[in-house]
N, C-alpha and C. Protein backbone atom coordinates (compact mmCIF):
# COMPACT_ATOMS: atom_id res chain seq x y z
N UNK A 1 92.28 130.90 103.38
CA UNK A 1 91.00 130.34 102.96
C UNK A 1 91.06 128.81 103.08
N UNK A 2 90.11 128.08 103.29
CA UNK A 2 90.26 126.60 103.89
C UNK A 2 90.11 125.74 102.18
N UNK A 3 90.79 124.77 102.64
CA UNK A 3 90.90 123.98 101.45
C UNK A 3 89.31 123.45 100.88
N UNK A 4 89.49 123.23 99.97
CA UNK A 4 88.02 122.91 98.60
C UNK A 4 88.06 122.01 98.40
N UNK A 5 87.15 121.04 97.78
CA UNK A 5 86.66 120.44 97.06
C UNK A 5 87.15 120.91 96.08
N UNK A 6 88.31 120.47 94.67
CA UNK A 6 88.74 120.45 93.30
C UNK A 6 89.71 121.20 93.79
N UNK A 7 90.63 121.53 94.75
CA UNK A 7 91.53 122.40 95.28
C UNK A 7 92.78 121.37 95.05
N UNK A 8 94.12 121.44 94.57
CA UNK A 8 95.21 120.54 94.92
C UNK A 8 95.33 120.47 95.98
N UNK A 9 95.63 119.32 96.23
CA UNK A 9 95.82 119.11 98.17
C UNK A 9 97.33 119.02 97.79
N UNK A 10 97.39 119.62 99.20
CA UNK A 10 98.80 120.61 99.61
C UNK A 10 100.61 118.76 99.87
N UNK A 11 100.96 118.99 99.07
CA UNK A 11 101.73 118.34 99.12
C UNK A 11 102.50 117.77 100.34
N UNK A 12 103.20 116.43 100.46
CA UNK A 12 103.61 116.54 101.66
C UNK A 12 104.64 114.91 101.98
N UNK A 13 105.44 115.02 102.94
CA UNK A 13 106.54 113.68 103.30
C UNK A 13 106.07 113.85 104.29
N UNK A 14 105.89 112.28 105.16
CA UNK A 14 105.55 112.53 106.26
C UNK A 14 106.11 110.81 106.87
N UNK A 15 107.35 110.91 107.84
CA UNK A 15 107.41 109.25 108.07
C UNK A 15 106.72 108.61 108.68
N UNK A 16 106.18 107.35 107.82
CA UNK A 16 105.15 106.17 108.36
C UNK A 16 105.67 105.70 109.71
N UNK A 17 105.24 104.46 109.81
CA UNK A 17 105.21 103.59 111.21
C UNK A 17 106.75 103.26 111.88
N UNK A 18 107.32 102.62 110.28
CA UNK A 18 108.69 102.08 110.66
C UNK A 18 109.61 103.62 110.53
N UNK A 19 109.26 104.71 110.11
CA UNK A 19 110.43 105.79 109.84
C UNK A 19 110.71 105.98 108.59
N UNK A 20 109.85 105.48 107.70
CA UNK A 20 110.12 105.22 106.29
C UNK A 20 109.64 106.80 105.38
N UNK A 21 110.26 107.56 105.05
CA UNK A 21 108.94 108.76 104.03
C UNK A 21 107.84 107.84 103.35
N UNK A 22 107.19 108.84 103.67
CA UNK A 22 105.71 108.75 102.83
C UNK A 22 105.23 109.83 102.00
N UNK A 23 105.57 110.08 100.54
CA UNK A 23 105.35 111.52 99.92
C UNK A 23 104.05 111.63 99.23
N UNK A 24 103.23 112.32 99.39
CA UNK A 24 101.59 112.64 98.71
C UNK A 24 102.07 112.30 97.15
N UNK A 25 103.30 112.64 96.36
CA UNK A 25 103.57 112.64 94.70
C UNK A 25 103.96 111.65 94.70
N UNK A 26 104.27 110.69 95.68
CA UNK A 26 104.60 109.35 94.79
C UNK A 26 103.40 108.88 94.99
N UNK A 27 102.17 109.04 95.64
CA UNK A 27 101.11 108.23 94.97
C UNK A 27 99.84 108.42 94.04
N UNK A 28 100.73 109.69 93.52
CA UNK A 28 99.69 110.13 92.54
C UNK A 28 99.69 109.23 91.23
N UNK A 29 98.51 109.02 90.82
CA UNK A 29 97.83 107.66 89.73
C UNK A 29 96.90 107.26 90.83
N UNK A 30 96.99 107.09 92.24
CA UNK A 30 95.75 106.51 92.71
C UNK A 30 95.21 107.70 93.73
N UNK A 31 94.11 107.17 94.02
CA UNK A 31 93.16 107.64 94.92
C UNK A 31 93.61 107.25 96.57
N UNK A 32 93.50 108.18 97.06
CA UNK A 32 94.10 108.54 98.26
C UNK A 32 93.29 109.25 99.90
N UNK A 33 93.14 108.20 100.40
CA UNK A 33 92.38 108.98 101.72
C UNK A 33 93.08 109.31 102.66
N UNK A 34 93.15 110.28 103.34
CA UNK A 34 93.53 110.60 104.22
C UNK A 34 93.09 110.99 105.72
N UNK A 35 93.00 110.63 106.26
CA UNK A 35 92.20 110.80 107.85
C UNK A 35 92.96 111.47 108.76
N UNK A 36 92.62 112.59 109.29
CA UNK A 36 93.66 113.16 110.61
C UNK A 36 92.75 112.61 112.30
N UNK A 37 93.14 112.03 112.66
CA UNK A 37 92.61 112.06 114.15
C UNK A 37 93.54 112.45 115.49
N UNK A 38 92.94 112.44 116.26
CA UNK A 38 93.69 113.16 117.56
C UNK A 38 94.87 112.23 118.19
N UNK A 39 94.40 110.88 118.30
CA UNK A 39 95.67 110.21 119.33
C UNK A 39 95.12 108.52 118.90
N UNK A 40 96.65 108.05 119.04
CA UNK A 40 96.36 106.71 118.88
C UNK A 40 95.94 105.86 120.12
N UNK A 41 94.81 104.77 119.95
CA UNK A 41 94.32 104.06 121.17
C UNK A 41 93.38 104.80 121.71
N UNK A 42 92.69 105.87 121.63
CA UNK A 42 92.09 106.33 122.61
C UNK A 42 90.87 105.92 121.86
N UNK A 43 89.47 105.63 122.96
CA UNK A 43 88.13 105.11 121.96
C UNK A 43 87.70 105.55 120.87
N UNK A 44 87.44 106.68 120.38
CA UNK A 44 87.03 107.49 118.89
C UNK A 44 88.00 106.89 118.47
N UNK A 45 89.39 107.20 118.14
CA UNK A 45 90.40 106.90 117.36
C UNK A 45 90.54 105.39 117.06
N UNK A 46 90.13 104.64 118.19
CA UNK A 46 89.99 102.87 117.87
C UNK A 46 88.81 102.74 117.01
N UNK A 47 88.09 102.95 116.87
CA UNK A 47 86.73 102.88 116.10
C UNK A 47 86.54 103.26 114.79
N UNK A 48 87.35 104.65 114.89
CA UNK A 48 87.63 105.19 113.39
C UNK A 48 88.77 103.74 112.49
N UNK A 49 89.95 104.03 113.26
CA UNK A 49 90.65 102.92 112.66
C UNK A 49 90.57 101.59 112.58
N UNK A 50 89.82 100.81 113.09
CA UNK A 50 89.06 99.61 112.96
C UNK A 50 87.80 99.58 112.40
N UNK A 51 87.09 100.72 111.76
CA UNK A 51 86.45 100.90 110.60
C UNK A 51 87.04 100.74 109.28
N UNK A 52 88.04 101.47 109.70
CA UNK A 52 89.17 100.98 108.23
C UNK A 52 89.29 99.86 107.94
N UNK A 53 90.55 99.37 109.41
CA UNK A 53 90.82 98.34 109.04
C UNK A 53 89.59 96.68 108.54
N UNK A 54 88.51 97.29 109.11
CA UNK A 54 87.49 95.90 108.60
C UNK A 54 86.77 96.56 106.97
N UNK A 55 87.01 97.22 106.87
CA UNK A 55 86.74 97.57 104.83
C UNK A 55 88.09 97.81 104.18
N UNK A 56 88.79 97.13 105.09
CA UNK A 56 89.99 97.52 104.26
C UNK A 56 90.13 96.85 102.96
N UNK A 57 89.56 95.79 102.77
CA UNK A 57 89.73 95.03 101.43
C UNK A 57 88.83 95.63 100.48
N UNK A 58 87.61 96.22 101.04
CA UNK A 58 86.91 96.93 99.84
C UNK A 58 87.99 98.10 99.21
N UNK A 59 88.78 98.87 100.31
CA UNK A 59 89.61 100.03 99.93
C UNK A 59 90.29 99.59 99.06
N UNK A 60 90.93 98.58 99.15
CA UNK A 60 92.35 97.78 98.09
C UNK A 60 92.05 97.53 97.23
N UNK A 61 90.18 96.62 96.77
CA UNK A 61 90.20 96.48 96.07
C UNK A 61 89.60 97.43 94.78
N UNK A 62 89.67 98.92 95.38
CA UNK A 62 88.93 100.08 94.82
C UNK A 62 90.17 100.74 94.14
N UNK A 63 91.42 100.20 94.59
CA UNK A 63 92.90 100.57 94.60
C UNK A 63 92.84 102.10 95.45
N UNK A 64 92.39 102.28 96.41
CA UNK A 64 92.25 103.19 97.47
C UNK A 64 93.58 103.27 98.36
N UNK A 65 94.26 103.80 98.79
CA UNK A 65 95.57 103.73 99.22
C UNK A 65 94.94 104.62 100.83
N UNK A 66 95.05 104.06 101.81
CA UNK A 66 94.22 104.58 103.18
C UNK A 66 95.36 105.31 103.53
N UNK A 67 95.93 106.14 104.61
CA UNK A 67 96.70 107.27 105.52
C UNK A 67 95.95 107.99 106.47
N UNK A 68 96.14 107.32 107.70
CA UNK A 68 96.20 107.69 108.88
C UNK A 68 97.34 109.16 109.21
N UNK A 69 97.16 109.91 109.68
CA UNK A 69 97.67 111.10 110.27
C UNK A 69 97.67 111.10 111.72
N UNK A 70 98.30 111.23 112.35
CA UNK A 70 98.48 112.34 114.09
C UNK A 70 99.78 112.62 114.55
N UNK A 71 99.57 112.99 115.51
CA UNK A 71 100.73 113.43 116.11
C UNK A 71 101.99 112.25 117.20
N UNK A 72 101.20 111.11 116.70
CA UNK A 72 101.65 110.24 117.90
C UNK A 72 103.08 109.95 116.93
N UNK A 73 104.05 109.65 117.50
CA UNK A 73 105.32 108.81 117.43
C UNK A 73 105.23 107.58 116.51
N UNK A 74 106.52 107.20 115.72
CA UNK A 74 106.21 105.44 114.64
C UNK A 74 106.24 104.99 115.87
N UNK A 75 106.29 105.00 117.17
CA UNK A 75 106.91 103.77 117.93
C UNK A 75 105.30 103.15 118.71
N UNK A 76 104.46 104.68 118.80
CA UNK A 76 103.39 104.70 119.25
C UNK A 76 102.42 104.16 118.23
N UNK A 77 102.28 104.54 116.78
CA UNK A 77 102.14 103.89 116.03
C UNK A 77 102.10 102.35 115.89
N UNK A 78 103.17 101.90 115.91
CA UNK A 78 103.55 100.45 115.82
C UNK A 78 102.58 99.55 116.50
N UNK A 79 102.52 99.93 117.63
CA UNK A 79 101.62 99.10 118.93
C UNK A 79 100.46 99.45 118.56
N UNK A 80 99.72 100.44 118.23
CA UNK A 80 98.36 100.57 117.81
C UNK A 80 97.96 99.52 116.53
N UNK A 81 98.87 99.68 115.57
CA UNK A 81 98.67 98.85 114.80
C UNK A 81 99.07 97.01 115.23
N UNK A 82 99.59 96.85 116.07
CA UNK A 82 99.90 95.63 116.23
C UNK A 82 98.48 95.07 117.14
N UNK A 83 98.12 95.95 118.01
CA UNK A 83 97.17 95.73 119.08
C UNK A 83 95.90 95.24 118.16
N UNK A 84 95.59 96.31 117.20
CA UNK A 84 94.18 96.18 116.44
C UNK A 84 94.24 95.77 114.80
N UNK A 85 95.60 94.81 114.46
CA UNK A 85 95.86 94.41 112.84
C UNK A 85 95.28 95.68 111.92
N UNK A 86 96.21 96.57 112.26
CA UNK A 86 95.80 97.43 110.78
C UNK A 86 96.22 97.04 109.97
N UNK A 87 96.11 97.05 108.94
CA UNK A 87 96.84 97.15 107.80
C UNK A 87 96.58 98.06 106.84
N UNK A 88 96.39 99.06 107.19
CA UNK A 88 97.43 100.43 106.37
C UNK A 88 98.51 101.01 107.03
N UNK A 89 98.83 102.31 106.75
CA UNK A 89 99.92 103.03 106.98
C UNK A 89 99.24 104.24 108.39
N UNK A 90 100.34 104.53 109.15
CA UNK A 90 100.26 105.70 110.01
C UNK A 90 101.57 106.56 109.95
N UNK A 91 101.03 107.94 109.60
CA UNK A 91 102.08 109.12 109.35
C UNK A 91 101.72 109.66 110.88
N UNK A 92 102.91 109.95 110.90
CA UNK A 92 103.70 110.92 111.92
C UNK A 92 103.59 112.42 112.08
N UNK A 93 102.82 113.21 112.00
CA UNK A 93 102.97 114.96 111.58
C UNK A 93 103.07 115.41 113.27
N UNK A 94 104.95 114.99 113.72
CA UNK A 94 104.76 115.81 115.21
C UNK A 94 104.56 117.01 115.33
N UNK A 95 104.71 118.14 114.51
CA UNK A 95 104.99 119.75 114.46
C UNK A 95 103.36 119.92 114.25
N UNK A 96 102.33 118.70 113.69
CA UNK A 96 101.47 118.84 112.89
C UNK A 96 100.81 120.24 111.88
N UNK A 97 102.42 120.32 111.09
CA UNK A 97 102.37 121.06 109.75
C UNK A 97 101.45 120.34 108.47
N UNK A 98 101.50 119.40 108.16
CA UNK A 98 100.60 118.65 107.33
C UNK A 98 99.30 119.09 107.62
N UNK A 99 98.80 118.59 109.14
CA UNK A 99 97.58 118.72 109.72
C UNK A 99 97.04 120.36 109.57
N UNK A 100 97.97 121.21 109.70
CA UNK A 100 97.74 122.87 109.55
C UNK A 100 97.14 123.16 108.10
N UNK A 101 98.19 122.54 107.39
CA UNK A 101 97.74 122.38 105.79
C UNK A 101 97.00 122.36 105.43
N UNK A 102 95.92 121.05 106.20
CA UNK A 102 94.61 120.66 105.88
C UNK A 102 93.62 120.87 106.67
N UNK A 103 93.72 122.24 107.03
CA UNK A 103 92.83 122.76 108.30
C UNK A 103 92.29 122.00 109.31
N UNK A 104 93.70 120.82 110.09
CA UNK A 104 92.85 119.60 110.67
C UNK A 104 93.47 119.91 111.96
N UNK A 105 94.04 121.21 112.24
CA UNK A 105 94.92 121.20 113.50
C UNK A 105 94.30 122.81 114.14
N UNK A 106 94.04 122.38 115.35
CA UNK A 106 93.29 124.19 115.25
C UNK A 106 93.26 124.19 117.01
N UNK A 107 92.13 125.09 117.44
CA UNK A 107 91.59 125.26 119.06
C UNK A 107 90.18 124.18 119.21
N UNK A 108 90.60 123.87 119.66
CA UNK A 108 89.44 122.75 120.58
C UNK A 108 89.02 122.57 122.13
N UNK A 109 87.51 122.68 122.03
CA UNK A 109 87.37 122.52 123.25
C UNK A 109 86.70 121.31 124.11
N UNK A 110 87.02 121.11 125.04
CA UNK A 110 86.78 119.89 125.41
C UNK A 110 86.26 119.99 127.00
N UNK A 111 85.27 119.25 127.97
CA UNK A 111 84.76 120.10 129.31
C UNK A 111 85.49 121.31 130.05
N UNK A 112 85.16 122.62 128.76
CA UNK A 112 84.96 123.77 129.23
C UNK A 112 86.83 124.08 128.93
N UNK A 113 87.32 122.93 128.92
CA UNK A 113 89.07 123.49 128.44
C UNK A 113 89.13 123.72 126.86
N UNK A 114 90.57 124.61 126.66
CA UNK A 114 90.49 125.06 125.31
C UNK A 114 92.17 124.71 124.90
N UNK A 115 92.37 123.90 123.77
CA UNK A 115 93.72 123.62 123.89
C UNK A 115 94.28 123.54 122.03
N UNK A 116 95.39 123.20 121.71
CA UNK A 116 95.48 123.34 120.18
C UNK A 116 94.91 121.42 120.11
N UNK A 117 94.69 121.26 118.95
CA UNK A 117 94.85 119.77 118.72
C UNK A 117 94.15 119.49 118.03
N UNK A 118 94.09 118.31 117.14
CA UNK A 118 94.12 117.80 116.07
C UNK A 118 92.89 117.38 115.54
N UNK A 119 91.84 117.76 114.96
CA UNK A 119 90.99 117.74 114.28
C UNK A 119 90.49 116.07 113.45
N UNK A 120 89.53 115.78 113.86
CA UNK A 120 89.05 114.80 112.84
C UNK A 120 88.32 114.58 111.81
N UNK A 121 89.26 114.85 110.58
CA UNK A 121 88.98 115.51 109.27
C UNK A 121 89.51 114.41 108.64
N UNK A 122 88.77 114.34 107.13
CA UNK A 122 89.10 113.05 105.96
C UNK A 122 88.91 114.42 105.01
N UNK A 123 90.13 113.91 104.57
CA UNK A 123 90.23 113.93 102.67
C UNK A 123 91.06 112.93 101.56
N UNK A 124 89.40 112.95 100.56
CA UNK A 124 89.75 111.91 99.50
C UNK A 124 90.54 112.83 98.45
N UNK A 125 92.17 112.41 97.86
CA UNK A 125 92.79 112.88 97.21
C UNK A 125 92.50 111.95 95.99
N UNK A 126 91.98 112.46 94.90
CA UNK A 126 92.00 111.86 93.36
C UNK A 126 93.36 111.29 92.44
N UNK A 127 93.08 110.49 91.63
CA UNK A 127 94.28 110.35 91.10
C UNK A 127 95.57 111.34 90.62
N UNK A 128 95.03 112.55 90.51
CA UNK A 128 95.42 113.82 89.75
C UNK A 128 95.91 114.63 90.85
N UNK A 129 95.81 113.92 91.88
CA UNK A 129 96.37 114.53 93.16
C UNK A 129 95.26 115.90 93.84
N UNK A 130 94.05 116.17 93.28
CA UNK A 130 93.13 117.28 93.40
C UNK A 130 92.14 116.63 94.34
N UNK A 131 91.80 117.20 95.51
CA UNK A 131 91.21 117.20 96.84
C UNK A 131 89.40 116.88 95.96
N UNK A 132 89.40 115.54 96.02
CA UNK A 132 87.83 114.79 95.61
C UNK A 132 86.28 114.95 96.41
N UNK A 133 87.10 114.87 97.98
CA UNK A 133 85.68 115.24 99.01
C UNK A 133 86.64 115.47 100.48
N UNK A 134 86.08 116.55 101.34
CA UNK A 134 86.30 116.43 102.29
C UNK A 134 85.26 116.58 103.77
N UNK A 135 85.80 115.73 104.53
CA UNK A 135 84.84 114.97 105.90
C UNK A 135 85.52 116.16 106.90
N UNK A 136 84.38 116.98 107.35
CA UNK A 136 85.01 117.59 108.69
C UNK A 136 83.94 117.28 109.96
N UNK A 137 82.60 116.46 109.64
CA UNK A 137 81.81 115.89 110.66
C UNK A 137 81.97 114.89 110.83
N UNK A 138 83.07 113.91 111.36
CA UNK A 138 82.88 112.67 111.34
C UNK A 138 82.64 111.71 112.38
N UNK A 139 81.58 110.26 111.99
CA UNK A 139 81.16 109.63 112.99
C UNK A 139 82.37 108.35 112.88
N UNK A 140 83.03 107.93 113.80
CA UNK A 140 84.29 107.20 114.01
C UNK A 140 83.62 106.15 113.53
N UNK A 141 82.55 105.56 113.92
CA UNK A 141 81.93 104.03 113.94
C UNK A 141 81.42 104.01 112.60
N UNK A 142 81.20 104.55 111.60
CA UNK A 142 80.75 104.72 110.49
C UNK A 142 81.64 105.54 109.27
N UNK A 143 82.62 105.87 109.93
CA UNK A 143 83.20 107.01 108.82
C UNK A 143 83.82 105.71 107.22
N UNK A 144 84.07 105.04 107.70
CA UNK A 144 85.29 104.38 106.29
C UNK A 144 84.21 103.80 105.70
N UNK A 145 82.84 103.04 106.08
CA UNK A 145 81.73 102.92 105.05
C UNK A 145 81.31 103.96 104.48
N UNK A 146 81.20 105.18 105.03
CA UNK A 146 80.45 106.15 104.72
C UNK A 146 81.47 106.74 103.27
N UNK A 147 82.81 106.61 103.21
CA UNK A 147 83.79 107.28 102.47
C UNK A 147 83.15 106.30 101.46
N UNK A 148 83.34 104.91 101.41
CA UNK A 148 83.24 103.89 100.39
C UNK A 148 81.99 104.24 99.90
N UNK A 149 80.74 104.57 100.43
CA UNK A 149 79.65 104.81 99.76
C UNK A 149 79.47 106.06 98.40
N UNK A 150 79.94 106.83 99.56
CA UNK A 150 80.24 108.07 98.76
C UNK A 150 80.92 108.23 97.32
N UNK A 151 82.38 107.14 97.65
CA UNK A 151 83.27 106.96 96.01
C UNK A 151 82.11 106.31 95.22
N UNK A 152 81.58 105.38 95.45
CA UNK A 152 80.74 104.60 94.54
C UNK A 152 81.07 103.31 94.43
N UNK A 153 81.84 102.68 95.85
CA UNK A 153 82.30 101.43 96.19
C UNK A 153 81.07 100.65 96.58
N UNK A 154 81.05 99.47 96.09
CA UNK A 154 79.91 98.23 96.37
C UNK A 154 80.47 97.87 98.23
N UNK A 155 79.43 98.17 99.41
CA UNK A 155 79.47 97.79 100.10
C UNK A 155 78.48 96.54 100.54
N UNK A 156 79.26 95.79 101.02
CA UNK A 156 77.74 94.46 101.44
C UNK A 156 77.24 94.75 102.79
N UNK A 157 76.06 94.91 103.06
CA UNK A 157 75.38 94.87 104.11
C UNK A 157 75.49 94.11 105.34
């Protein structure tokens, strides 16, 4: 059955950029987004993450803790973030078991081909670690305002 709204979201380690773990229970006390997208650098995926990264200070200062997901490599990672100044974190899920977890990894089709891969899905994890809202329509160019609206974050126009 696919994960809920008030559902615990499914626990998880996953190494960031530099190789470092990243565990879902050590950041429980805050609020937690999580984004799965398909590949780093490619246009959707630049847009989504440079949505972030330009509200990123509203996120911080909401004490919002952002997480990027895919399948790409820290090394692949690294350069995405260096290319476009992120400043949050990017997890690693190569097996994308995490992504399975969160029903973000499935069959997709794309001109007329059908292949496994990675879903672009958000979920807001609550302080209590319990799944707050989840995004399975998302518009890349709009998604990280749209999250902030939703929490009840002051966005400026």
């Amino acid at each position: 059955m696919p994960l809920q709204v008030g559902d615990r979201a499914p626990d998880f380690t996953l190494p960031d950029q530099q190789g470092n773990p990243v565990s879902l229970t050590d950041l429980r006390g805050q609020r937690v987004v999580i984004y799965f997208y398909p590949k780093d650098d490619t246009p959707g995926c630049t847009k989504e993450a440079c949505g972030f990264r330009d509200d990123f200070s509203l996120f911080e200062q909401a004490g919002i803790v952002v997480l990027g997901v895919s399948k790409d490599p820290a090394s692949k990672h690294q350069k995405f973030i260096a290319k476009y100044e992120l400043p949050f974190t990017l997890l690693t899920d190569a097996d994308a078991a995490v992504a399975s977890a969160y029903d973000s990894y499935g069959l997709k089709k794309f001109m007329g081909r059908e292949y496994m891969g990675m879903m672009r899905h958000t979920y807001v994890i609550d302080v209590e670690g319990k799944i707050e809202q989840i995004y399975t329509k998302v518009k890349p160019e709009t998604h990280a305002r749209q999250i902030l609206t939703d929490l009840g974050v002051a966005v400026a126009e």
